[in-house]
Protein backbone atom coordinates (compact mmCIF):
# COMPACT_ATOMS: atom_id res chain seq x y z
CA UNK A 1 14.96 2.75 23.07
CA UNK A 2 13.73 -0.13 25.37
CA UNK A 3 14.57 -3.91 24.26
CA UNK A 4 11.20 -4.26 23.47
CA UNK A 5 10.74 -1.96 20.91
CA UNK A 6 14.21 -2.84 19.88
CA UNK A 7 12.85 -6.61 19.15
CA UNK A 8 9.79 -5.20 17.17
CA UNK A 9 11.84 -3.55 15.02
CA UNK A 10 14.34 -6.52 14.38
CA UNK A 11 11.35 -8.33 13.72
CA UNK A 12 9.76 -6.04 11.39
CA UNK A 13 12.76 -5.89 9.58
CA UNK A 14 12.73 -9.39 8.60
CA UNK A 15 9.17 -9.78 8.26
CA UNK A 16 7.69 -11.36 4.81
CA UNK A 17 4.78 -9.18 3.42
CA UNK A 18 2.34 -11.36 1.09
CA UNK A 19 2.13 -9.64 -2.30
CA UNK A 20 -1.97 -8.81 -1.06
CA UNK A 21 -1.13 -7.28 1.51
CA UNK A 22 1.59 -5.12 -0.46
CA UNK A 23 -0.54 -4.15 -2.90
CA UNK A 24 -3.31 -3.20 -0.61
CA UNK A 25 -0.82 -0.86 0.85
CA UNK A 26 0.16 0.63 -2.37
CA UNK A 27 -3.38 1.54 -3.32
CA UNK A 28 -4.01 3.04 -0.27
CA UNK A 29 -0.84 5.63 -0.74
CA UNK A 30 -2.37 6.36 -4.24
CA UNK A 31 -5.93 7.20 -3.04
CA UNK A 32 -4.37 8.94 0.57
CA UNK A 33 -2.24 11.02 -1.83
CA UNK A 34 -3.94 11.46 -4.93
CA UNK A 35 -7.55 12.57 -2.86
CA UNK A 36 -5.67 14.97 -0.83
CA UNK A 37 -4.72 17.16 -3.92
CA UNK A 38 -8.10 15.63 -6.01
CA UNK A 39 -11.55 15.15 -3.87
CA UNK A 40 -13.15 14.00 -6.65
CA UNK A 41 -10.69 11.00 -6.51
CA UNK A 42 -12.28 7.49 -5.05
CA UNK A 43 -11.04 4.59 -4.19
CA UNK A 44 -13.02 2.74 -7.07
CA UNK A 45 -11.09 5.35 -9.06
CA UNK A 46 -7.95 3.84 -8.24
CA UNK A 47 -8.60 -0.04 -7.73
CA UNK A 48 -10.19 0.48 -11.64
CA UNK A 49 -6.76 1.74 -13.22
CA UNK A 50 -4.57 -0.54 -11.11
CA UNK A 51 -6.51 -3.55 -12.29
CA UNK A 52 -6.00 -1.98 -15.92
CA UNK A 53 -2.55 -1.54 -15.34
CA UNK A 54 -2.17 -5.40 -14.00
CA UNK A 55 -3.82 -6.80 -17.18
CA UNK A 56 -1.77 -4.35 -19.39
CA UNK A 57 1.48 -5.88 -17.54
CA UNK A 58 0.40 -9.84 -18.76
């Protein structure tokens, strides 16, 4: 492994993800996972019941 991709992992490591950006990420991994078994599934689909299940958390 070279230093420099050494210091981009180090970096990564310690790196502070803003909760956005997190759970951006996370509804991406639903729709990539759930529309590979479901093509029916959208992304609308899955931004709808995550905003239900924020609401339902408050």
């Amino acid at each position: 492994m070279t230093d420099s991709l050494q210091k981009l992992l180090d970096a990564a490591k310690t790196a502070k993800v803003p909760p956005e950006h997190r759970e951006q990420q996370r509804r991406s991994f639903v729709y990539g996972n759930t529309h590979f078994e479901n093509e029916l599934i959208t992304r609308e689909m899955v931004d709808r019941e995550a905003d239900k299940l924020a609401k339902d958390k408050k």
